[in-house]
Protein backbone atom coordinates (compact mmCIF):
# COMPACT_ATOMS: atom_id res chain seq x y z
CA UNK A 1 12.14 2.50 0.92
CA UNK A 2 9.40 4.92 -0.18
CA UNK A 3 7.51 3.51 -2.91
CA UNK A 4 3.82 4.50 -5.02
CA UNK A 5 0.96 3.18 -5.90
CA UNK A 6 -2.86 2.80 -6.02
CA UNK A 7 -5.49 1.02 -3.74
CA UNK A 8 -7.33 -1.67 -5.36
CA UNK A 9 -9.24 -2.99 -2.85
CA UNK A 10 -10.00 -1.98 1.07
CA UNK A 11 -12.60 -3.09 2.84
CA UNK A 12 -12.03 -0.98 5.98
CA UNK A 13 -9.43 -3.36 7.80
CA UNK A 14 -7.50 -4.94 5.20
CA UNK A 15 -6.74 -3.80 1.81
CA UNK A 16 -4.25 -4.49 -1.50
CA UNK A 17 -1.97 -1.61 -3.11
CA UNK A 18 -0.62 -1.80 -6.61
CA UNK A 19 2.52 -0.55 -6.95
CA UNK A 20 4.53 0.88 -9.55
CA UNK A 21 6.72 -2.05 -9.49
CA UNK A 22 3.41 -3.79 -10.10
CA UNK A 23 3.53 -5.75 -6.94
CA UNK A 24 0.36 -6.33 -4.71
CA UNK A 25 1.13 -5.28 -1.51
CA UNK A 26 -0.98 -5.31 1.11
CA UNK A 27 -2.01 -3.13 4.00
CA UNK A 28 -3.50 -3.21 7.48
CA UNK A 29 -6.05 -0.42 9.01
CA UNK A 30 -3.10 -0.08 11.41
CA UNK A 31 -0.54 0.53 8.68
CA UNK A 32 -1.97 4.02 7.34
CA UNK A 33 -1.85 7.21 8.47
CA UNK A 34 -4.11 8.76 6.27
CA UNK A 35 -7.32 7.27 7.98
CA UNK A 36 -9.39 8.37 4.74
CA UNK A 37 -8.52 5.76 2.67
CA UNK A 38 -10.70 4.31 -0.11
CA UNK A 39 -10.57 2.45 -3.00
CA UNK A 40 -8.52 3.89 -5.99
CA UNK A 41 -6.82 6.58 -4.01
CA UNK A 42 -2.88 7.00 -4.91
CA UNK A 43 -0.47 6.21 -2.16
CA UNK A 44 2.84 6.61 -0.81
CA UNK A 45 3.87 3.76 1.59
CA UNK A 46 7.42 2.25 2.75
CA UNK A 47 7.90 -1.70 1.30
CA UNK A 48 8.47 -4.70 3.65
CA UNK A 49 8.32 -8.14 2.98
CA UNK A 50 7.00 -10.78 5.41
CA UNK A 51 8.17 -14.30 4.68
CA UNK A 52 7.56 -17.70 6.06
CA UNK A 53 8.19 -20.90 5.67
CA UNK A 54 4.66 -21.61 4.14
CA UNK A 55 4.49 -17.46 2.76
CA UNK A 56 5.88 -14.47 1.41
CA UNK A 57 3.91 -11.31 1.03
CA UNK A 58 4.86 -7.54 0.10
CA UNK A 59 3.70 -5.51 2.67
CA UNK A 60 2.78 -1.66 2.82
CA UNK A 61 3.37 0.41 5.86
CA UNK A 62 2.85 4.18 6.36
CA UNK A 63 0.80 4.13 4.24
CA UNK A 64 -0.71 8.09 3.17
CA UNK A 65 -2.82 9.66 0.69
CA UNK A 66 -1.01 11.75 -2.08
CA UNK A 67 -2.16 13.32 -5.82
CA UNK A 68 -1.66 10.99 -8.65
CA UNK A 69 0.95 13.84 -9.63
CA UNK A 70 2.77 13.50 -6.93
CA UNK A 71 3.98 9.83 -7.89
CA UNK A 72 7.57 9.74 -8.91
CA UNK A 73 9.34 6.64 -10.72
């Protein structure tokens, strides 16, 4: 599912997306396809969880540049 949100951190392999649900979810280098990427950019990205016994993490994938504008709730 297509969801919004901001970057927060990225340090150029690993980074953390607020979203508008105001989940973390975080991202991989491999997950975007906007390779420009920085800190406080506004994103599109599809959810997926990852669980675990030990874990569960929100997860970003596809993960592209858009204008703050563009962000529908």
């Amino acid at each position: 599912m297509k969801s919004y949100g901001k970057v927060v951190e990225y340090d150029g392999g690993i980074g953390t997306i607020v979203g508008i649900d105001d989940n973390n979810y975080m991202f991989l280098d491999t997950d975007l396809i906007d390779k420009d990427i920085k800190k406080n950019d506004y994103v599109s990205f599809d959810k997926d969880l990852y669980k675990d016994i030990e874990l569960t993490r929100y997860m970003a994938r596809f993960v592209k540049r858009i204008n703050k504008e563009d962000i529908k709730n």
